[in-house]
PDB file of N, CA and C in Angstrom:
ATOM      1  N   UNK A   1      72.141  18.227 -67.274  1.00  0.00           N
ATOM      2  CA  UNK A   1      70.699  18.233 -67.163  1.00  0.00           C
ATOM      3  C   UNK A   1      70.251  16.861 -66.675  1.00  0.00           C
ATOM      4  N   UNK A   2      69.286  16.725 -65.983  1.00  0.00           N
ATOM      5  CA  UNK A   2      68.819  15.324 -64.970  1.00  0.00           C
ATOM      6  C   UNK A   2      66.828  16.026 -65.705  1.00  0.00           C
ATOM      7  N   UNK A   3      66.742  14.556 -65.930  1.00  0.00           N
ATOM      8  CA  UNK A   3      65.179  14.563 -65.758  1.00  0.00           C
ATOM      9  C   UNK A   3      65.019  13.392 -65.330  1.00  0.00           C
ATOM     10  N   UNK A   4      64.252  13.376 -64.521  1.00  0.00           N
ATOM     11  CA  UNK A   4      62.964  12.465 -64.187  1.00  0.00           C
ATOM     12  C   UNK A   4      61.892  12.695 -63.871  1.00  0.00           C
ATOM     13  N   UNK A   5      61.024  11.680 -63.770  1.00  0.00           N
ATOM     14  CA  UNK A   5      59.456  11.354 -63.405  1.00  0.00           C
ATOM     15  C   UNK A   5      59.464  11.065 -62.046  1.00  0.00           C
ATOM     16  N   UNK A   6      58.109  11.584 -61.423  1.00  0.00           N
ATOM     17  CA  UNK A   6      57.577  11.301 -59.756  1.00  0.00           C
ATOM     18  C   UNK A   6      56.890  11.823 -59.195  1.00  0.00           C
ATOM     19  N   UNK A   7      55.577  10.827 -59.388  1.00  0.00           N
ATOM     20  CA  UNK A   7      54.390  11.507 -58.762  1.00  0.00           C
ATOM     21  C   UNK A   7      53.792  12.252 -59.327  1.00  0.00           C
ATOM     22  N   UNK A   8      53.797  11.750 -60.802  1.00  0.00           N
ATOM     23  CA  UNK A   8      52.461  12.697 -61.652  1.00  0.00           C
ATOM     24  C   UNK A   8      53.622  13.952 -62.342  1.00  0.00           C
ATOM     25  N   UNK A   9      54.663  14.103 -61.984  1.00  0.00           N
ATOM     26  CA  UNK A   9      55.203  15.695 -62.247  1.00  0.00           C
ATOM     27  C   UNK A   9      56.614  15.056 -63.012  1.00  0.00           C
ATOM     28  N   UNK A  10      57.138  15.634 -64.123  1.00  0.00           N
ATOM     29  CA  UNK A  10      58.092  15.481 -64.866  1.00  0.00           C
ATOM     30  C   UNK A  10      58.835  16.794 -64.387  1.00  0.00           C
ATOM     31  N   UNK A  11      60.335  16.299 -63.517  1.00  0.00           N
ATOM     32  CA  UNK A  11      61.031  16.983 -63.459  1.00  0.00           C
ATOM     33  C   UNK A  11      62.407  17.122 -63.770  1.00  0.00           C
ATOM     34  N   UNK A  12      62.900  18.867 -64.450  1.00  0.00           N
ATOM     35  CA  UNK A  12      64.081  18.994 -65.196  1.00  0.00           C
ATOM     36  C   UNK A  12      64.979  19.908 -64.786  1.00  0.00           C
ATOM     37  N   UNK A  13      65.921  19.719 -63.951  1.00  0.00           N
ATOM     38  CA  UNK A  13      66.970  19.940 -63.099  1.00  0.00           C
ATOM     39  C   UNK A  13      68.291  20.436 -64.360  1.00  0.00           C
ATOM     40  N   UNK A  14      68.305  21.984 -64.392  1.00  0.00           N
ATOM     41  CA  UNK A  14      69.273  22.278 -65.623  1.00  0.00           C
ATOM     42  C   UNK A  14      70.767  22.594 -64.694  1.00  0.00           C
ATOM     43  N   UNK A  15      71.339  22.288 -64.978  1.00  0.00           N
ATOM     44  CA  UNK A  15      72.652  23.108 -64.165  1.00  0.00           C
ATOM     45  C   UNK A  15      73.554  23.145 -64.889  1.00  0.00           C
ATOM     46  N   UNK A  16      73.044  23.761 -65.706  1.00  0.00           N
ATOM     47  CA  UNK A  16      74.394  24.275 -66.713  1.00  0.00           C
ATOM     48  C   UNK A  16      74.344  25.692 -67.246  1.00  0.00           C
ATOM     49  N   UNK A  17      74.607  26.413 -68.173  1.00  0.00           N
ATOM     50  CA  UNK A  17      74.724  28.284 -68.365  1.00  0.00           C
ATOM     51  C   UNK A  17      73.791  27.804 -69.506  1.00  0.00           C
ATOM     52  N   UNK A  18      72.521  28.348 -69.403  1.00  0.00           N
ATOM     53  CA  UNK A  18      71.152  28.334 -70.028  1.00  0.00           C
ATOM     54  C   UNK A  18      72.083  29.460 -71.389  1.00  0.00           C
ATOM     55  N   UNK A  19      71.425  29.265 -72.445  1.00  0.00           N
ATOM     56  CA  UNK A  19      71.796  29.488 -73.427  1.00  0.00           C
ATOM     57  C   UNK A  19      70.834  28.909 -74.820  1.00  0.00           C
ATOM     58  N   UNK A  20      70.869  29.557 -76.014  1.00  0.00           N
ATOM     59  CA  UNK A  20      70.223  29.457 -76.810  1.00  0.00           C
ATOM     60  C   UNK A  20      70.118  27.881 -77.190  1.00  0.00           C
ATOM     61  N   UNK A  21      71.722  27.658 -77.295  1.00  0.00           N
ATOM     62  CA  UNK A  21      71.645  25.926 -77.956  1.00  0.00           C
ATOM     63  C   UNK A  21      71.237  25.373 -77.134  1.00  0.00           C
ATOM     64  N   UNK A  22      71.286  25.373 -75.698  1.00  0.00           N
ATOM     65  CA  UNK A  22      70.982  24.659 -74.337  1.00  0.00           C
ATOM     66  C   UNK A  22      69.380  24.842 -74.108  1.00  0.00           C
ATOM     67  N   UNK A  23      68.943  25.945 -74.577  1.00  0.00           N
ATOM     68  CA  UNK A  23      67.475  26.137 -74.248  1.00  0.00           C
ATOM     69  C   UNK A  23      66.855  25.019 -75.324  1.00  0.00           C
ATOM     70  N   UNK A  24      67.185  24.670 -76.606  1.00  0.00           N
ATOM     71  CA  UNK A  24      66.380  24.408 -77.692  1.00  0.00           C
ATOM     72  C   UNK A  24      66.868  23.082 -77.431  1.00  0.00           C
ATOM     73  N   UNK A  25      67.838  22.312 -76.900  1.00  0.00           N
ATOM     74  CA  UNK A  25      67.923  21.034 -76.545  1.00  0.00           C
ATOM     75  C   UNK A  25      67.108  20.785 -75.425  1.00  0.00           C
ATOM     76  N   UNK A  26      66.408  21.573 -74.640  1.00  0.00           N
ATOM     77  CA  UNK A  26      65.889  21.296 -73.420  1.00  0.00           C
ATOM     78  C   UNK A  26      64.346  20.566 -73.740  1.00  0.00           C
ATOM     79  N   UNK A  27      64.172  22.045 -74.610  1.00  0.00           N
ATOM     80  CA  UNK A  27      62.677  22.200 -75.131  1.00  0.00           C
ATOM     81  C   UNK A  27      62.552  20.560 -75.914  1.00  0.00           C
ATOM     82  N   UNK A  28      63.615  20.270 -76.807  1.00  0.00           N
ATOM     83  CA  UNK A  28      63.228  19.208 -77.941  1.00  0.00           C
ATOM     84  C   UNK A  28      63.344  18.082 -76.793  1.00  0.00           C
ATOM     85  N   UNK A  29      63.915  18.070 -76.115  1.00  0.00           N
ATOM     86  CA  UNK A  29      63.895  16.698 -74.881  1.00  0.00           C
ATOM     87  C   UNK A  29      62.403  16.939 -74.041  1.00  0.00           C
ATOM     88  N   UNK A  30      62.187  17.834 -73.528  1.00  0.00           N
ATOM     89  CA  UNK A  30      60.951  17.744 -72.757  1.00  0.00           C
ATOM     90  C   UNK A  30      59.348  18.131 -73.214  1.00  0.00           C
ATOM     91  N   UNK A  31      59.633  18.169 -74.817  1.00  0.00           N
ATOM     92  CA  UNK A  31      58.454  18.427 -75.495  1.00  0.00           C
ATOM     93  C   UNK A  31      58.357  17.055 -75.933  1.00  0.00           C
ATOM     94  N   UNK A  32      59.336  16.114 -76.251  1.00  0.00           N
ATOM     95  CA  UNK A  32      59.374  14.935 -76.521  1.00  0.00           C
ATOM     96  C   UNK A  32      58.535  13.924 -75.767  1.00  0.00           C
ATOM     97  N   UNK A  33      59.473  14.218 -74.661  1.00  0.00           N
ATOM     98  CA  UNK A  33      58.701  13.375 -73.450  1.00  0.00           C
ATOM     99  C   UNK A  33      56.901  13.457 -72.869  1.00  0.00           C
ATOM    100  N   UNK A  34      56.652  14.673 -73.308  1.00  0.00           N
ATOM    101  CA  UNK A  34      55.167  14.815 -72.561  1.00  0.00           C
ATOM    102  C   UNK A  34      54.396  14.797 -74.012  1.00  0.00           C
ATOM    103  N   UNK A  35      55.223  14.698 -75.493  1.00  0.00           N
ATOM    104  CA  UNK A  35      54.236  14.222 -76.666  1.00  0.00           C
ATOM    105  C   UNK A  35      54.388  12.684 -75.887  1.00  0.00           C
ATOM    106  N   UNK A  36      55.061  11.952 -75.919  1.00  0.00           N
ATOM    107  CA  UNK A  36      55.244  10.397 -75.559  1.00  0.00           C
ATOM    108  C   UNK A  36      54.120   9.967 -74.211  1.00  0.00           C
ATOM    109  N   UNK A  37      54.042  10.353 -73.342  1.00  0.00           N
ATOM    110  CA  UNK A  37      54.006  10.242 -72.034  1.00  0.00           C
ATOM    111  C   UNK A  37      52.432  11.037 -71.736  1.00  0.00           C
ATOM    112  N   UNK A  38      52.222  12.188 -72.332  1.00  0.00           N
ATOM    113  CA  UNK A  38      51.155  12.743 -71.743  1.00  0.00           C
ATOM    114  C   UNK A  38      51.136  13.253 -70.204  1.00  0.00           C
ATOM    115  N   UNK A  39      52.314  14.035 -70.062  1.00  0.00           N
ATOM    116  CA  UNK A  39      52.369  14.651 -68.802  1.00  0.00           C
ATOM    117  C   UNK A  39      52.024  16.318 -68.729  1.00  0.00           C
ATOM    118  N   UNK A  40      51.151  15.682 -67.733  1.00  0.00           N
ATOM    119  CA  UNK A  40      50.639  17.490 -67.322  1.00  0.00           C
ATOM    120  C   UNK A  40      51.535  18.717 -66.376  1.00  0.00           C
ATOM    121  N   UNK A  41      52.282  17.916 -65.516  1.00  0.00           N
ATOM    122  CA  UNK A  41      53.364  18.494 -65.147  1.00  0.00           C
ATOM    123  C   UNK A  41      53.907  18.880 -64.882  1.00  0.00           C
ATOM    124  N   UNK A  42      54.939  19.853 -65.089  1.00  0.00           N
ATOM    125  CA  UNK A  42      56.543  20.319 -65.659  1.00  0.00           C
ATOM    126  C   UNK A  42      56.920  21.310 -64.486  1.00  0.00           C
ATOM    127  N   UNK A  43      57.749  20.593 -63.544  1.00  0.00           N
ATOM    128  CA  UNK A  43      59.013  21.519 -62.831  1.00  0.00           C
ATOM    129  C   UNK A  43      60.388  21.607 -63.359  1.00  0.00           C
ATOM    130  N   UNK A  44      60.319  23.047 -63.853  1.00  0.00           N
ATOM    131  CA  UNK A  44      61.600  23.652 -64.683  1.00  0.00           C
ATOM    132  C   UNK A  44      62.550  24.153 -63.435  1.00  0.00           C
ATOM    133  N   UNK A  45      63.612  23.412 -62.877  1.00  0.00           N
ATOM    134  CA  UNK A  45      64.806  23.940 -62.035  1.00  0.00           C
ATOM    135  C   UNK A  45      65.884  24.500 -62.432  1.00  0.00           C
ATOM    136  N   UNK A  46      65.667  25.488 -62.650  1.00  0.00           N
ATOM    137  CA  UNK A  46      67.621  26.095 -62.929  1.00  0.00           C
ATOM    138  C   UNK A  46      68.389  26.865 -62.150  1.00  0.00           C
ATOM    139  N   UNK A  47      69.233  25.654 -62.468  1.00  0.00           N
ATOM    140  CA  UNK A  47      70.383  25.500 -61.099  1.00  0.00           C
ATOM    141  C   UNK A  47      71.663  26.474 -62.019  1.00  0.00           C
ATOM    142  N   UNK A  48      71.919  26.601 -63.013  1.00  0.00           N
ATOM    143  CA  UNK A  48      73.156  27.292 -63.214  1.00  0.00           C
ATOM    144  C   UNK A  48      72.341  28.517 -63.830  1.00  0.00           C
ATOM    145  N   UNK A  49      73.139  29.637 -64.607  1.00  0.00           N
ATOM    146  CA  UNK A  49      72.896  31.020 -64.935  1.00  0.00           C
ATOM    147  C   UNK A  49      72.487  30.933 -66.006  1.00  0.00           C
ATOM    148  N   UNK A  50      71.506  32.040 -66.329  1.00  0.00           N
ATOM    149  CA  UNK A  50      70.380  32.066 -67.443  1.00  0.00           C
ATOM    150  C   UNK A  50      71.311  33.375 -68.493  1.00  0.00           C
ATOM    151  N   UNK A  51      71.094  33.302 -69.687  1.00  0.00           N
ATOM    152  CA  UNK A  51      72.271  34.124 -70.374  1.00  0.00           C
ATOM    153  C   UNK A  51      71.175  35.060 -70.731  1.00  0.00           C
ATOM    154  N   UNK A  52      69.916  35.031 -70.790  1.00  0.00           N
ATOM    155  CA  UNK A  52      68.648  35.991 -71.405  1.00  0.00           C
ATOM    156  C   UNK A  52      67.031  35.362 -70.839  1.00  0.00           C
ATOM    157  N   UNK A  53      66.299  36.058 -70.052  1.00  0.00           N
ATOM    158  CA  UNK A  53      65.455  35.649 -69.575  1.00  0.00           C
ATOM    159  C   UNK A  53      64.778  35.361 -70.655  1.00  0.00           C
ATOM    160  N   UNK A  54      64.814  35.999 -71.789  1.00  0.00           N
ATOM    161  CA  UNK A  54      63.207  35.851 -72.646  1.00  0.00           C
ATOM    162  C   UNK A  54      63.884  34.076 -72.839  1.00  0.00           C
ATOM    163  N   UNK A  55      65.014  33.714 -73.078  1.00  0.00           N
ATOM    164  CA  UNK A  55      64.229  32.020 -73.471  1.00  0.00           C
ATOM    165  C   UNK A  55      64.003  31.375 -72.621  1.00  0.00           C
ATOM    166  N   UNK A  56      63.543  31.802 -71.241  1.00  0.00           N
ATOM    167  CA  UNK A  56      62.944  31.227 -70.795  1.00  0.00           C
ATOM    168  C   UNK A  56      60.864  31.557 -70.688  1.00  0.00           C
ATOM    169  N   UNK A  57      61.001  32.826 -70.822  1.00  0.00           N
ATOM    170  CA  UNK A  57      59.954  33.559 -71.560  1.00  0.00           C
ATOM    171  C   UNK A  57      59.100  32.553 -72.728  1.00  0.00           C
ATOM    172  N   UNK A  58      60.116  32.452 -73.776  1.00  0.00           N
ATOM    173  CA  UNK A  58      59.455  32.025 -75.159  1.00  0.00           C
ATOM    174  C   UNK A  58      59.552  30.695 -74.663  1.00  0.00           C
ATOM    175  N   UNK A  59      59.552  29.775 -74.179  1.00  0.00           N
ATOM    176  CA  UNK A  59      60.022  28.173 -73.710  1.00  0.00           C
ATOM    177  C   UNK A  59      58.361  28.237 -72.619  1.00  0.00           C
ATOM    178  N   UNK A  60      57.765  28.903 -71.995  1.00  0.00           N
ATOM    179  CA  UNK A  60      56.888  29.124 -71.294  1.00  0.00           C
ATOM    180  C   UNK A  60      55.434  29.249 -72.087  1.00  0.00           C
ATOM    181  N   UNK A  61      55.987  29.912 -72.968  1.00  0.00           N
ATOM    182  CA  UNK A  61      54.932  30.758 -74.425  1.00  0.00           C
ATOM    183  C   UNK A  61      54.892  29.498 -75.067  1.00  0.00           C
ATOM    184  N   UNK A  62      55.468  28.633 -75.379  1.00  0.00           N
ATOM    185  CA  UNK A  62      55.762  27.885 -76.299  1.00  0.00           C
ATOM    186  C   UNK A  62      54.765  26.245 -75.493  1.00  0.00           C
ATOM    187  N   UNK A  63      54.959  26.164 -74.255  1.00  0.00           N
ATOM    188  CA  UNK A  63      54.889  25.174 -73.524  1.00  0.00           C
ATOM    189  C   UNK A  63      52.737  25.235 -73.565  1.00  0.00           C
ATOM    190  N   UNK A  64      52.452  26.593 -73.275  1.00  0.00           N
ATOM    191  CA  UNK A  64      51.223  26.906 -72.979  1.00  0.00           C
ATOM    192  C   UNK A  64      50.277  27.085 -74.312  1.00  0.00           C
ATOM    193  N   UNK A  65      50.934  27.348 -75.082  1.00  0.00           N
ATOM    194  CA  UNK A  65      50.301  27.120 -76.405  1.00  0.00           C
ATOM    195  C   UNK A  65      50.320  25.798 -77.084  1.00  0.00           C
ATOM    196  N   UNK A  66      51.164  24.685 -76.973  1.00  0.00           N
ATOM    197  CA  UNK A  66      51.174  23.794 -76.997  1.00  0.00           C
ATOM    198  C   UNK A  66      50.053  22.476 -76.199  1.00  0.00           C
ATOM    199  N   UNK A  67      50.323  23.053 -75.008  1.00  0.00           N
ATOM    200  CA  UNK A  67      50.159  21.764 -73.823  1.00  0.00           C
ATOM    201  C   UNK A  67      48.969  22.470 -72.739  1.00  0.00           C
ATOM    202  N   UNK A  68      48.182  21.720 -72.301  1.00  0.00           N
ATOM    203  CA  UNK A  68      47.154  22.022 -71.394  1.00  0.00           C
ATOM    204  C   UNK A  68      47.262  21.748 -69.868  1.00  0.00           C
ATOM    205  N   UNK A  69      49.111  21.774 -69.924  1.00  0.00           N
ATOM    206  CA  UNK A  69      49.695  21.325 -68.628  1.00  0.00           C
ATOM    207  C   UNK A  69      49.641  22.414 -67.063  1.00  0.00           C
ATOM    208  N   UNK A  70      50.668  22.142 -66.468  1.00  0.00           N
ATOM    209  CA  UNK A  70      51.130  23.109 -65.541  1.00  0.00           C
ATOM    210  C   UNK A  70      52.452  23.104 -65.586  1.00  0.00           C
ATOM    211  N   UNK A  71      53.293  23.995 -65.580  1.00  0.00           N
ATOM    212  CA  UNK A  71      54.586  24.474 -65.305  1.00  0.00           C
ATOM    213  C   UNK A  71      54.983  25.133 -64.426  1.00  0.00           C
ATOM    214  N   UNK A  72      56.510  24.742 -64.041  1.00  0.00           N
ATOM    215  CA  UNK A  72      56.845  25.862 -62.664  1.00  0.00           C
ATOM    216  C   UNK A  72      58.206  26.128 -63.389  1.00  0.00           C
ATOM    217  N   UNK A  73      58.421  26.952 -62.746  1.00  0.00           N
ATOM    218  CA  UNK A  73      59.976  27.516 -63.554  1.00  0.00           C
ATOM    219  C   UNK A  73      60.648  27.953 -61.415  1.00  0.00           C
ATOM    220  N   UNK A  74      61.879  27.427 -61.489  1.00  0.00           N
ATOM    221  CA  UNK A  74      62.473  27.470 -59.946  1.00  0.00           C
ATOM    222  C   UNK A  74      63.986  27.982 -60.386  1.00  0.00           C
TER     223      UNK A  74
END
């Protein structure tokens, strides 16, 4: 996983087999960063295979109830 910042947009480049433990390390790293930071935001890239769409579903649900941001999921 690669994150960085640029240009207003926090971006998170996954390339690895998305997965439950992998989803909830993602979330606690990039919920971290935009409590810290105050970023509105969020390009979600996943580059390797998703094992169940809903966590990316509930990670979306979770992001918008939280945060008054923007998200992209790629």
């Amino acid at each position: 996983m690669e994150i960085y910042y640029k240009k207003d947009t926090l971006f998170v480049n996954v390339d690895e087999y998305l997965n439950g433990s992998s989803m909830s390390n993602i979330r606690k790293k990039v919920f971290s960063i935009i409590d810290d930071y105050d970023i509105e935001n969020i390009v979600l890239n996943i580059i390797g295979n998703v094992e169940d769409t809903q966590l990316l579903d509930n990670f979306i649900r979770e992001y918008k109830m939280k945060y008054d941001g923007n998200i992209t999921i790629k």
